[in-house]
C-alpha atoms as a PDB file:
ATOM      1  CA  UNK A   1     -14.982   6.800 -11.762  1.00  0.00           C
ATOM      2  CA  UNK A   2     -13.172   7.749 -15.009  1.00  0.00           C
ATOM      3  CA  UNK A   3     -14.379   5.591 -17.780  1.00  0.00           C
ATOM      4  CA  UNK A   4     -10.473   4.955 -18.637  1.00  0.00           C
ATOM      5  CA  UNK A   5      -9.955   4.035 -14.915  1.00  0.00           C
ATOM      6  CA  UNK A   6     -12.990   1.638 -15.467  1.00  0.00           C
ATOM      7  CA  UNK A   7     -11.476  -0.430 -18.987  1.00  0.00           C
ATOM      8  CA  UNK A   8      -8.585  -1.695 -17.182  1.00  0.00           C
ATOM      9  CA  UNK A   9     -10.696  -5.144 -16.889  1.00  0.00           C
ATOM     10  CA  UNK A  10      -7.968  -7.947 -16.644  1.00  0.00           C
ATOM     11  CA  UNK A  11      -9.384 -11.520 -16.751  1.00  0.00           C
ATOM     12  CA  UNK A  12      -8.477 -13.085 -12.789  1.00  0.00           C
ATOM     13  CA  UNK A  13      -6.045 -16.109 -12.918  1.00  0.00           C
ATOM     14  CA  UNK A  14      -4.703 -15.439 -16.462  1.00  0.00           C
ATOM     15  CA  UNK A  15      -0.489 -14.155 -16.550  1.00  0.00           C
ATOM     16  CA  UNK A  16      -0.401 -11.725 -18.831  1.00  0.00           C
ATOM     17  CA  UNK A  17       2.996  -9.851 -20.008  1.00  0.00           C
ATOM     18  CA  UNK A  18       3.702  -6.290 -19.132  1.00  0.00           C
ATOM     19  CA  UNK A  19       7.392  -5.806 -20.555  1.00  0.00           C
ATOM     20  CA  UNK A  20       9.649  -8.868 -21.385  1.00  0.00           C
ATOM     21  CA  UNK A  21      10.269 -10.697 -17.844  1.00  0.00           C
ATOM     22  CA  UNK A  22       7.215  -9.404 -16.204  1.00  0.00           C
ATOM     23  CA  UNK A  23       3.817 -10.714 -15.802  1.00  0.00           C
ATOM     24  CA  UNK A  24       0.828  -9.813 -14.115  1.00  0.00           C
ATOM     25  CA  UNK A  25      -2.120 -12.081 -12.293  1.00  0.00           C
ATOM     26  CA  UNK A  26      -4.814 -10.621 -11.170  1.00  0.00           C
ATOM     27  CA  UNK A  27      -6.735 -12.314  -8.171  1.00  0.00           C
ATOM     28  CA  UNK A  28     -10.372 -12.719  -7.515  1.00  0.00           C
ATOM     29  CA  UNK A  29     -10.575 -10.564  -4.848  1.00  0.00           C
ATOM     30  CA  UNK A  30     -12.299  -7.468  -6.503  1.00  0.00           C
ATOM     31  CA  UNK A  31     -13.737  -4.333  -3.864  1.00  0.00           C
ATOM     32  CA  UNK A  32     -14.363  -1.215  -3.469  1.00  0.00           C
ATOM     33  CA  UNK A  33     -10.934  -1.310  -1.756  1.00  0.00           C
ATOM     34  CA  UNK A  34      -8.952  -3.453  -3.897  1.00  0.00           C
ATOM     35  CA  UNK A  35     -10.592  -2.279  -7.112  1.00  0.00           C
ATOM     36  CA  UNK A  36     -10.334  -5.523  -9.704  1.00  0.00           C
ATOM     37  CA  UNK A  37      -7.885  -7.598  -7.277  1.00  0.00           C
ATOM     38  CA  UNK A  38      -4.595  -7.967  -6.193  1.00  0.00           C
ATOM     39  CA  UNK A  39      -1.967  -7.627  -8.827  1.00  0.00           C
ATOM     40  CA  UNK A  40       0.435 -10.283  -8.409  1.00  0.00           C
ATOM     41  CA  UNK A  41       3.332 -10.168 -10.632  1.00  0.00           C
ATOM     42  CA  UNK A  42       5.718 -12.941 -11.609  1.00  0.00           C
ATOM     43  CA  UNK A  43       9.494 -11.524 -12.870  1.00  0.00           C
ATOM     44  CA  UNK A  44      12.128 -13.143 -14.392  1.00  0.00           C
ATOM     45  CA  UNK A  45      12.607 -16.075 -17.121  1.00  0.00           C
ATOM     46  CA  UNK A  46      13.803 -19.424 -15.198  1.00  0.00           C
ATOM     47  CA  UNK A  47      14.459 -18.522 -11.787  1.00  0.00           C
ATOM     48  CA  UNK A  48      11.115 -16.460 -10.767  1.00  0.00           C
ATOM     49  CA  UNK A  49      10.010 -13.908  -8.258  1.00  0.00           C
ATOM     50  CA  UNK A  50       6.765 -13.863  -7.221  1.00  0.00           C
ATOM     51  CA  UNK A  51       5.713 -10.413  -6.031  1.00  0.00           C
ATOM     52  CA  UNK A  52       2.658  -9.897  -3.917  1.00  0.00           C
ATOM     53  CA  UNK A  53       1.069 -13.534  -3.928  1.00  0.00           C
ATOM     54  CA  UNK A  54      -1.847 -12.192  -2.569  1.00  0.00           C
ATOM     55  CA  UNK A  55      -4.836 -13.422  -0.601  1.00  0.00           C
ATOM     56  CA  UNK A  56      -5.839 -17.124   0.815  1.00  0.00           C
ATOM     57  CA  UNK A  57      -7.263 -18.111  -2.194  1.00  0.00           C
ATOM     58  CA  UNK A  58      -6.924 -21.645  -3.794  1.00  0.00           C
ATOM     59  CA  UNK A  59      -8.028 -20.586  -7.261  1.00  0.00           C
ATOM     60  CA  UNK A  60      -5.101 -17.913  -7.332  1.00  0.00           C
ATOM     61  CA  UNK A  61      -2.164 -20.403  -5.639  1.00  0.00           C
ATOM     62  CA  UNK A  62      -3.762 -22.752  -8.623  1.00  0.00           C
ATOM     63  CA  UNK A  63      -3.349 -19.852 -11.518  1.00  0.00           C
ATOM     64  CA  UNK A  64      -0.057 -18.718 -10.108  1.00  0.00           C
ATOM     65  CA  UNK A  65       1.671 -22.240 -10.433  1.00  0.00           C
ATOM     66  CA  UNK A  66       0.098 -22.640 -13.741  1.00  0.00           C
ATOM     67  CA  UNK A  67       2.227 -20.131 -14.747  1.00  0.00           C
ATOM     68  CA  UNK A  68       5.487 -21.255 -14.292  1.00  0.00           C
ATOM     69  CA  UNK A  69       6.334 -23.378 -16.951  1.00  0.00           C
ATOM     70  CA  UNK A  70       7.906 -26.639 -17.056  1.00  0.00           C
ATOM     71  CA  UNK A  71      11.781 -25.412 -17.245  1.00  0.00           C
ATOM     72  CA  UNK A  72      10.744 -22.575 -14.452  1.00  0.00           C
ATOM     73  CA  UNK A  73      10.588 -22.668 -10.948  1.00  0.00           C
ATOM     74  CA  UNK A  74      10.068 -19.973  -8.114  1.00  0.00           C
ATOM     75  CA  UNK A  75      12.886 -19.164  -6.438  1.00  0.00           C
ATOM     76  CA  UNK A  76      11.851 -16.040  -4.411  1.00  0.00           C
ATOM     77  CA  UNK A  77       8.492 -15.106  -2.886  1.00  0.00           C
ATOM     78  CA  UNK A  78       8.123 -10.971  -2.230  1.00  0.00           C
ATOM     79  CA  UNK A  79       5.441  -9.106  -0.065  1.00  0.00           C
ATOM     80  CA  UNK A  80       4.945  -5.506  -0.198  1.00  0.00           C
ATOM     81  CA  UNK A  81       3.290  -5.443   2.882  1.00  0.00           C
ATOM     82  CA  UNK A  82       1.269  -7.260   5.502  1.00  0.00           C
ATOM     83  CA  UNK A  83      -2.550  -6.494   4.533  1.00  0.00           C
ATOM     84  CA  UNK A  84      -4.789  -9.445   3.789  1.00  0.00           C
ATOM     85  CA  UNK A  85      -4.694  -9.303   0.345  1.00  0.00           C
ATOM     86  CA  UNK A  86      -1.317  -9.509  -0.338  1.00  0.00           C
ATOM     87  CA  UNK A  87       0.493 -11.298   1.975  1.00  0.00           C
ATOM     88  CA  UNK A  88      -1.563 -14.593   3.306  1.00  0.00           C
ATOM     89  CA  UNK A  89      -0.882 -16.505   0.142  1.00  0.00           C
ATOM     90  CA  UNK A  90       2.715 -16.694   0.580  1.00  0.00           C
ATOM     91  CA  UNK A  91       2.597 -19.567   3.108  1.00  0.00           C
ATOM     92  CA  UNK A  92       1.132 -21.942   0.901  1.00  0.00           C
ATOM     93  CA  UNK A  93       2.934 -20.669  -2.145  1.00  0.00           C
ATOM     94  CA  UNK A  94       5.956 -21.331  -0.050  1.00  0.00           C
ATOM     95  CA  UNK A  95       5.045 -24.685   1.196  1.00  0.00           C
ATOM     96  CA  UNK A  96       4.469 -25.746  -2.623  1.00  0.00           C
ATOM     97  CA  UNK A  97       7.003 -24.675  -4.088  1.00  0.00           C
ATOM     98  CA  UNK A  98       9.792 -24.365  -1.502  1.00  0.00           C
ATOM     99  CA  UNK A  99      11.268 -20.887  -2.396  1.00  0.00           C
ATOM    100  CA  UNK A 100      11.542 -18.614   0.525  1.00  0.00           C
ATOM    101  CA  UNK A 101       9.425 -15.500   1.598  1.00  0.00           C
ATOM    102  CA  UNK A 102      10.717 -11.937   1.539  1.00  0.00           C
ATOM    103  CA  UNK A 103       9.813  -8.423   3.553  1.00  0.00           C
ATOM    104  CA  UNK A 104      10.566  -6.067   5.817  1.00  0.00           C
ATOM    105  CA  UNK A 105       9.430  -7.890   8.529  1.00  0.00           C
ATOM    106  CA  UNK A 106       5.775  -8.907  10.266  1.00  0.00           C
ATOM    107  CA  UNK A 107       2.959  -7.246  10.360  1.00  0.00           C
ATOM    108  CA  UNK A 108       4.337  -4.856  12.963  1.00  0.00           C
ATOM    109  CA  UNK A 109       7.711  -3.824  11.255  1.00  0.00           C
ATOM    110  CA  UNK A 110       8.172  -0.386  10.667  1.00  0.00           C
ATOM    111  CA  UNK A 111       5.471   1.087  12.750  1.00  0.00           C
ATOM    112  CA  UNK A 112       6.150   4.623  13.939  1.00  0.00           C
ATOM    113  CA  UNK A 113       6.318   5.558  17.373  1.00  0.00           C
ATOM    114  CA  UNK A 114       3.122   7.519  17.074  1.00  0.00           C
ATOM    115  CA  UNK A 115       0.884   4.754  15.689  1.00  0.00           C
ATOM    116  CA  UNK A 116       2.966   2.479  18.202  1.00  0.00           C
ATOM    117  CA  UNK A 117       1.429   4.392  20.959  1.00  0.00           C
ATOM    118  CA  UNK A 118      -1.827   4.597  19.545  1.00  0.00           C
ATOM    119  CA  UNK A 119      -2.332   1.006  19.259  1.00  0.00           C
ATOM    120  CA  UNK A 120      -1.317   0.994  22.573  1.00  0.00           C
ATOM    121  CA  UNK A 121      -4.611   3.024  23.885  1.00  0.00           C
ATOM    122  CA  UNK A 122      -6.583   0.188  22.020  1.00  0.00           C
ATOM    123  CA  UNK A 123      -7.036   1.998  18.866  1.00  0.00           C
ATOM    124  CA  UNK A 124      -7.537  -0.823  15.628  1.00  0.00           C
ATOM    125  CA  UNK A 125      -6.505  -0.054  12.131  1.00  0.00           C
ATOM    126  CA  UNK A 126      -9.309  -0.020   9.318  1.00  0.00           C
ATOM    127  CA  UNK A 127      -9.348  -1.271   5.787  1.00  0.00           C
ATOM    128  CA  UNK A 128      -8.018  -3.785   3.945  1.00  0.00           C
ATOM    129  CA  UNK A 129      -7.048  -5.385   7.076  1.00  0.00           C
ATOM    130  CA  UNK A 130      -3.962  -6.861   8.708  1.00  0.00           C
ATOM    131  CA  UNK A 131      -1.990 -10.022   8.095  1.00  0.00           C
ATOM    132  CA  UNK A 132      -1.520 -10.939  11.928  1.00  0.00           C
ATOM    133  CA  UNK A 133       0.190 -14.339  10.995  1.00  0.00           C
ATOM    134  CA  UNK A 134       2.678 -12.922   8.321  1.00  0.00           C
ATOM    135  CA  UNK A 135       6.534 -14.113   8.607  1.00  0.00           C
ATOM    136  CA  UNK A 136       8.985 -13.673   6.249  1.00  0.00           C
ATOM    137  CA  UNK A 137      12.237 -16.270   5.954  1.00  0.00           C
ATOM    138  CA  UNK A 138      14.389 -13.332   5.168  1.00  0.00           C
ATOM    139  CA  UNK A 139      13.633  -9.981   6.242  1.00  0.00           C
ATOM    140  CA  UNK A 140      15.031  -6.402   4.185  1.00  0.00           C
ATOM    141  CA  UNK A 141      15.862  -2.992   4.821  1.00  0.00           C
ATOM    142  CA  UNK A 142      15.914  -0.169   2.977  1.00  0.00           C
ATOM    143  CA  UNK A 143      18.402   0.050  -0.070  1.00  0.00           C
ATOM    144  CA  UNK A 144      19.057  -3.628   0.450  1.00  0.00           C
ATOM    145  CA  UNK A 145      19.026  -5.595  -3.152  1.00  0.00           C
ATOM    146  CA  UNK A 146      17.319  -9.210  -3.544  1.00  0.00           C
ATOM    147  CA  UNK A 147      18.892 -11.051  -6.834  1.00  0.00           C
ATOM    148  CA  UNK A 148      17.612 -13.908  -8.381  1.00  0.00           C
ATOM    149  CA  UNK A 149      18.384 -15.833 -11.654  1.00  0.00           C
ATOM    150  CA  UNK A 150      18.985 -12.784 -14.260  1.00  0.00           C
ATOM    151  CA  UNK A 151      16.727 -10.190 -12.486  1.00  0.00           C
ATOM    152  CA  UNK A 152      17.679  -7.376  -9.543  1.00  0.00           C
ATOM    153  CA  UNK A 153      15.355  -5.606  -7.302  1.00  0.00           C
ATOM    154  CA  UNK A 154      16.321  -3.054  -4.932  1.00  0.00           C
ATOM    155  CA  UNK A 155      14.257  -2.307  -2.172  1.00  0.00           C
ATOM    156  CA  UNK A 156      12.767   0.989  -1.274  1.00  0.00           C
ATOM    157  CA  UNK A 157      11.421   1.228   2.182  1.00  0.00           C
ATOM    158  CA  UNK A 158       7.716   3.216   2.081  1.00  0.00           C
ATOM    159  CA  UNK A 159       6.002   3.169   5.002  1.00  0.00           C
ATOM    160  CA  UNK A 160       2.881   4.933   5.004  1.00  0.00           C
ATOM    161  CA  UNK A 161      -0.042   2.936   3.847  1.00  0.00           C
ATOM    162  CA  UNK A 162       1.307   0.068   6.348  1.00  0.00           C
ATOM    163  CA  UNK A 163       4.500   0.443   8.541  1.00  0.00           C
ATOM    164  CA  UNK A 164       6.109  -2.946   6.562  1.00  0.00           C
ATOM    165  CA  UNK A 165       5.054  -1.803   2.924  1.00  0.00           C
ATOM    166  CA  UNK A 166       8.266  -1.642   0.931  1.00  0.00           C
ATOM    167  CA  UNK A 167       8.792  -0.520  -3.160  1.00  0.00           C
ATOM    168  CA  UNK A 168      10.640  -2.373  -5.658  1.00  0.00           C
ATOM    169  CA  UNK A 169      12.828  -0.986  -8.218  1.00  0.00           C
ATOM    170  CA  UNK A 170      13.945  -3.140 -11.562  1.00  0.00           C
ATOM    171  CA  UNK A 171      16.133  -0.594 -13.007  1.00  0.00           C
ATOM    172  CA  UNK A 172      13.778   1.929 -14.436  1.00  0.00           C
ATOM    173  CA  UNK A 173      10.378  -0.160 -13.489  1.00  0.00           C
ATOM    174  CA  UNK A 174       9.004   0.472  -9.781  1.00  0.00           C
ATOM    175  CA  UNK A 175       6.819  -2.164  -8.605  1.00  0.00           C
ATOM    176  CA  UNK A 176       5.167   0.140  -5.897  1.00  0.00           C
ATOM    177  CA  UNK A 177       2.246  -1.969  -3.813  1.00  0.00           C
ATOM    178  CA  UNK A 178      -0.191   0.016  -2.588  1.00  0.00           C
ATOM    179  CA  UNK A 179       1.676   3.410  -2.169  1.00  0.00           C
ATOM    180  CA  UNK A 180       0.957   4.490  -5.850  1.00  0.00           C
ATOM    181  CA  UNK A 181      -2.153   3.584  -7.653  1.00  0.00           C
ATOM    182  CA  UNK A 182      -3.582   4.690 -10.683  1.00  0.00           C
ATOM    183  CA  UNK A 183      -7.168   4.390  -9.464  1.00  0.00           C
ATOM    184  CA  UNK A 184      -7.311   5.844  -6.306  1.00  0.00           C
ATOM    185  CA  UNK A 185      -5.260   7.947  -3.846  1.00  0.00           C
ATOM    186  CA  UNK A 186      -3.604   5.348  -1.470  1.00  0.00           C
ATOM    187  CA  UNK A 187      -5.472   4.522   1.536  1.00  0.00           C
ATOM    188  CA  UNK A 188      -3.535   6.322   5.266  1.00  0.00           C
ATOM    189  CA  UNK A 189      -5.467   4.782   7.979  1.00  0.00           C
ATOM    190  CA  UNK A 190      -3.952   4.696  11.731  1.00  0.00           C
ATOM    191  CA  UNK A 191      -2.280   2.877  13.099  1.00  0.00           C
ATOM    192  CA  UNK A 192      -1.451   0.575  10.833  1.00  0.00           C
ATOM    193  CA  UNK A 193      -0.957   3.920   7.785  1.00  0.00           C
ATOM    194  CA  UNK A 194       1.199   6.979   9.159  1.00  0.00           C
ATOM    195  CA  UNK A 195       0.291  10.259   6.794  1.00  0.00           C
ATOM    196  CA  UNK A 196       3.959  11.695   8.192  1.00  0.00           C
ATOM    197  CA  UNK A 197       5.684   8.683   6.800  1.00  0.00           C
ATOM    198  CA  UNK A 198       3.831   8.402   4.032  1.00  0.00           C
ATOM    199  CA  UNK A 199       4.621  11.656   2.236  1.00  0.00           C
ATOM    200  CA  UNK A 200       8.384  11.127   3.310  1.00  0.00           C
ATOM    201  CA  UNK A 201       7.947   8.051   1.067  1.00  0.00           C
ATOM    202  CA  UNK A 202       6.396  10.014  -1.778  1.00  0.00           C
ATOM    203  CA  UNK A 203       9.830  11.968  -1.705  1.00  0.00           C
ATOM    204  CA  UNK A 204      12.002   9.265  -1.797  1.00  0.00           C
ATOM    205  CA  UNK A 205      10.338   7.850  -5.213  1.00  0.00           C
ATOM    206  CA  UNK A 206       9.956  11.638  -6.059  1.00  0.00           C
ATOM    207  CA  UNK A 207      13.876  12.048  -6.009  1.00  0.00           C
ATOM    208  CA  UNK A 208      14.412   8.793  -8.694  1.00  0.00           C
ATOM    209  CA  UNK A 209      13.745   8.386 -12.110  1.00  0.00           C
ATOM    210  CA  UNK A 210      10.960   6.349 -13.442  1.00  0.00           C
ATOM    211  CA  UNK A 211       9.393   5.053 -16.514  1.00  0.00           C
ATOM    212  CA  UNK A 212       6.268   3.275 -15.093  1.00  0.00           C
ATOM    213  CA  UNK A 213       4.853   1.935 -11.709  1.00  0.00           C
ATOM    214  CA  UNK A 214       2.898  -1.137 -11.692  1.00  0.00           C
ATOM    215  CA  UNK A 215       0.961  -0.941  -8.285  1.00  0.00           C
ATOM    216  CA  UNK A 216      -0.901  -3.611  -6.470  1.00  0.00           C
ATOM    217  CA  UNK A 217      -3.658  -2.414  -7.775  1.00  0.00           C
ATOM    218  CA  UNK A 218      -4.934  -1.321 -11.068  1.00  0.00           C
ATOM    219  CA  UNK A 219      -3.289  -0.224 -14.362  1.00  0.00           C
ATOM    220  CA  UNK A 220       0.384   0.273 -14.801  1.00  0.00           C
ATOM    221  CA  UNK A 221       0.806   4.131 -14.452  1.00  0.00           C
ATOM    222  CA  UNK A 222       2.471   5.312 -17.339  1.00  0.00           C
ATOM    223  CA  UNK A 223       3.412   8.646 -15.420  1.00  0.00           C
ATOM    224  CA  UNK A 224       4.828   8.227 -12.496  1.00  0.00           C
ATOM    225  CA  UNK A 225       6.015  11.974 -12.433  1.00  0.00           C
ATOM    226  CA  UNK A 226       2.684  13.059 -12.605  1.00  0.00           C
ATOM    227  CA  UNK A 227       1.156  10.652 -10.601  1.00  0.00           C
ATOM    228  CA  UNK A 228       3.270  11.345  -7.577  1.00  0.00           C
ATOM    229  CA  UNK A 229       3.008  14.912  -8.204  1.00  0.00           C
ATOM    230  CA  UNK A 230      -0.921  14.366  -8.043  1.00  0.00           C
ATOM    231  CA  UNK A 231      -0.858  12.267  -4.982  1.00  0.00           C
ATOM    232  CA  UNK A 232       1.168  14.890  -3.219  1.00  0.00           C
ATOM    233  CA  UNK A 233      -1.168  17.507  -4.189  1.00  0.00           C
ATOM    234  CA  UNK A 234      -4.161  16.167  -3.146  1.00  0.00           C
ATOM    235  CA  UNK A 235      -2.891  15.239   0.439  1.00  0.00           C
ATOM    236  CA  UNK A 236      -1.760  18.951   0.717  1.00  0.00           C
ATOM    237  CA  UNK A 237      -5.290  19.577  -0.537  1.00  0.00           C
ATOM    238  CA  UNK A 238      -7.256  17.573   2.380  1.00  0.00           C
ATOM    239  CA  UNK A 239      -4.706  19.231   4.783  1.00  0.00           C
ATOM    240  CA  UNK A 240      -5.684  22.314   3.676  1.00  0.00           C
ATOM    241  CA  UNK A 241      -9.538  21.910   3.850  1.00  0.00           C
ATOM    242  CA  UNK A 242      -9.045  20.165   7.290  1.00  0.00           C
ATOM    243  CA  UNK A 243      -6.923  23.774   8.882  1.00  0.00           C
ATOM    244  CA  UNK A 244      -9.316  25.892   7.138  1.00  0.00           C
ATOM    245  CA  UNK A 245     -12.340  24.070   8.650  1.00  0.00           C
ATOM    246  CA  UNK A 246     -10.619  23.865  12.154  1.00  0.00           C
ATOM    247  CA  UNK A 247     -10.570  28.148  11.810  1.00  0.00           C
ATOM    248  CA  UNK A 248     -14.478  27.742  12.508  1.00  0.00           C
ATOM    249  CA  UNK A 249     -13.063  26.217  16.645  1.00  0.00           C
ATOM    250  CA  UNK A 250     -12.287  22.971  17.785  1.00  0.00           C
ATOM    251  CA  UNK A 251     -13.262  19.896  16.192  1.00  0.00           C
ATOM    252  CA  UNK A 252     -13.340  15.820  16.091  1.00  0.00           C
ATOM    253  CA  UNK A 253     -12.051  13.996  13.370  1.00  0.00           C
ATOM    254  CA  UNK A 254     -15.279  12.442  12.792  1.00  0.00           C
ATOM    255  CA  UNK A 255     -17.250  16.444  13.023  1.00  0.00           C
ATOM    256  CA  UNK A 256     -14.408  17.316  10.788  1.00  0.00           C
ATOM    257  CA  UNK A 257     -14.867  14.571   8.062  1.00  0.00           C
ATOM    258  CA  UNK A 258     -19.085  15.514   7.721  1.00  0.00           C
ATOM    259  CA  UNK A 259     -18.143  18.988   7.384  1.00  0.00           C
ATOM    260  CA  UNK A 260     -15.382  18.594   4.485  1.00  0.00           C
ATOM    261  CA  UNK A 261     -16.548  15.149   3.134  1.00  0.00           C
ATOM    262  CA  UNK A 262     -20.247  16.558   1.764  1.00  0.00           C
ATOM    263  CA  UNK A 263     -20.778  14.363  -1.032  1.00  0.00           C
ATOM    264  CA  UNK A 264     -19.300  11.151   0.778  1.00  0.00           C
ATOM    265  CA  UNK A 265     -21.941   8.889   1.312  1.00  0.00           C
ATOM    266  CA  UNK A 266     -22.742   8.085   5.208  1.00  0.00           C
ATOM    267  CA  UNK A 267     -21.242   4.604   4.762  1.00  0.00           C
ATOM    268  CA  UNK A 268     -17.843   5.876   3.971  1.00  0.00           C
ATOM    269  CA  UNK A 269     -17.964   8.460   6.711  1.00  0.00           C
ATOM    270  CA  UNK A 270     -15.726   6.325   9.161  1.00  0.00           C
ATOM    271  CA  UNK A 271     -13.060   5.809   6.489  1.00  0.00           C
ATOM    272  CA  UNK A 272     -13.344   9.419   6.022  1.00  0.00           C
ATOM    273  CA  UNK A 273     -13.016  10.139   9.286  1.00  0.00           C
ATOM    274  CA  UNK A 274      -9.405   7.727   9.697  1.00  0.00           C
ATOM    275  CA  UNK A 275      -8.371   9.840   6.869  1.00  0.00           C
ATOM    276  CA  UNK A 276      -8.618  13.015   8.756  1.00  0.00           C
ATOM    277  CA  UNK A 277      -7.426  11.760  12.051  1.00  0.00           C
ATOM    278  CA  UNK A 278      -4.391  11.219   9.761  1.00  0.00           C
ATOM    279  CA  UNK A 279      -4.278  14.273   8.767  1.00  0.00           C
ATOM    280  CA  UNK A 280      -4.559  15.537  12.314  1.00  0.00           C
ATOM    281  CA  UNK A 281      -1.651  13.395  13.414  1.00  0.00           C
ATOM    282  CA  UNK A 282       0.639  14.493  11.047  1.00  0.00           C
ATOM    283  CA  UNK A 283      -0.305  18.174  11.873  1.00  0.00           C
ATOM    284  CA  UNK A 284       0.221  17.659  15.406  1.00  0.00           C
ATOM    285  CA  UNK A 285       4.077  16.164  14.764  1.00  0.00           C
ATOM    286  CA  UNK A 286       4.078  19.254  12.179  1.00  0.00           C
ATOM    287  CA  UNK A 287       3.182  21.852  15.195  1.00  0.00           C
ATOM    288  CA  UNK A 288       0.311  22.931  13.236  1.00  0.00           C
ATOM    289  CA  UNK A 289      -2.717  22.061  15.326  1.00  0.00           C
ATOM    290  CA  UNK A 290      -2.962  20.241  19.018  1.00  0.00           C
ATOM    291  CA  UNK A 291      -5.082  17.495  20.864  1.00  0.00           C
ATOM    292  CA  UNK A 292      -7.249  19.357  23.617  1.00  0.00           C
ATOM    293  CA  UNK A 293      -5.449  16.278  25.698  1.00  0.00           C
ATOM    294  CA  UNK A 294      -4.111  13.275  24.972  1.00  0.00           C
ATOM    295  CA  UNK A 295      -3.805  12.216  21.153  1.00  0.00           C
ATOM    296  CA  UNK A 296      -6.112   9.863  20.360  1.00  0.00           C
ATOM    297  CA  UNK A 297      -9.045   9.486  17.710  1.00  0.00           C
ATOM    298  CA  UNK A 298     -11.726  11.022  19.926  1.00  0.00           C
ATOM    299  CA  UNK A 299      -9.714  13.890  20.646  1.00  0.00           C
ATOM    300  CA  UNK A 300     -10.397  17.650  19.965  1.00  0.00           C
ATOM    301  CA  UNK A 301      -8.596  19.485  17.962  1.00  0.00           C
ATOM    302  CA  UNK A 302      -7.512  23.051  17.653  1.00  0.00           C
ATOM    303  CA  UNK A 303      -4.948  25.524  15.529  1.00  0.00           C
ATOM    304  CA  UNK A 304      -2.238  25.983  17.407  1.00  0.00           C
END
């Protein structure tokens, strides 16, 4: 990983200030999926937000109310989305402090049709893994605007990574969960991730103006043209490999990620392999290739 990539290095349970009315906790959950931890981030000066509380952990509920000082209070509670470590913490942070939870809706809202019926055959999502419990107290659409004592947020729906994951703009500031990261490309993994929906998504923040992203994950991204433009290009890039690869005849997912994913070690060959199937749905909606059958992981697949 790029040494600069590698300094970002927060200390967990210790709010540090990004801009004036923003600050940043970062959990103890480190992994190779969540890099360092959850970012949770705290806006606003009396009346606070808390944004992405993050996994069931005592020590971060503990670090999180230590930050709010003694003429503050936390008046809002907002998920970005339904995996496991951002969204179980809000139930307790709710029941200590009494504000009231915010998203687009369970762990099921926003799912695509597609992924809908893919679940359907049995087929489980992969990952960072899925908040069954979740429940908002107030539930948000797209374009809809949450206020709170001296701050605005308007949210952006971005489904993609998850079905439910949702953006938040603060005038020029996004707060964008886990669809933009600085230190990896975001993970697409069906059913819960839709690769269709999730490059929609890139337009949407591609057609606003930005100064910087602060993701779930990692360091603030100090260009978010750039980044997006990057994240963009390497999907395009995968899709490429994966129709060049499929002019050889026929293929699995899973044949199709050993071929194109060489220097992936064997561990990371199943995530890999949800990666292409994503690929391969999206193609499919696109016209580009077709199931031998039925769409479903195990399927073949061939150019159409």
């Amino acid at each position: 990983m790029d040494p600069e990539i590698l300094a970002f290095d927060p200390v967990p349970g210790v709010a540090e200030e990004m801009e004036p009315g923003l600050r940043r906790i970062l959990a103890p959950n480190p992994s190779p999926m969540t890099f360092r931890g959850t970012n949770t981030y705290v806006l606003g000066t009396i009346g606070l937000a808390v944004i992405d509380p993050g996994p069931d952990n005592d020590a971060h509920l503990e670090a999180i109310l230590a930050a709010v000082a003694d003429d503050q209070h936390i008046s809002h509670i907002i998920v970005t989305h339904a995996h496991l470590d951002h969204s179980p913490l809000a139930a307790k942070l709710s029941e200590a402090t009494g504000a009231k939870v915010w998203a687009f809706g369970d762990a099921f809202s926003g799912r695509s049709a597609v992924m809908d019926d893919l679940a359907s055959q049995g087929f489980a999502g992969g990952g960072e893994g899925v908040d069954m419990h979740f429940h908002a107290n107030h539930t948000v659409g797209d374009a809809d605007v949450i206020t709170g004592d001296g701050w605005t947020l308007e949210v952006l729906h971005t489904p993609g990574h998850f079905g439910n994951h949702i953006a938040l703009a603060w005038g020029d500031v996004c707060l964008t969960g886990d669809h933009v990261m600085g230190w990896a490309s975001s993970l697409v993994s069906p059913p819960d991730g839709d690769l269709t929906d999730f490059m929609a998504s890139c337009e949407k923040l591609q057609s606003r103006t930005w100064r910087v992203f602060h993701a779930g994950h990692g360091a603030p991204i100090e260009d978010p043209v750039g980044r997006l433009a990057w994240l963009v290009a390497h999907r395009k890039g995968r899709e490429a490999e994966i129709l060049q690869t499929l002019t050889q005849g026929p293929s699995r997912a899973y044949d199709l990620a050993c071929r194109i994913y060489t220097e992936t070690p064997p561990a990371l060959i199943g995530a890999a392999t949800r990666n292409v199937f994503a690929h391969l749905v999206d193609l499919t909606g696109r016209g580009l290739v077709k199931p031998a059958q039925t769409l479903e992981s195990e399927a073949v697949f061939e150019l159409v």
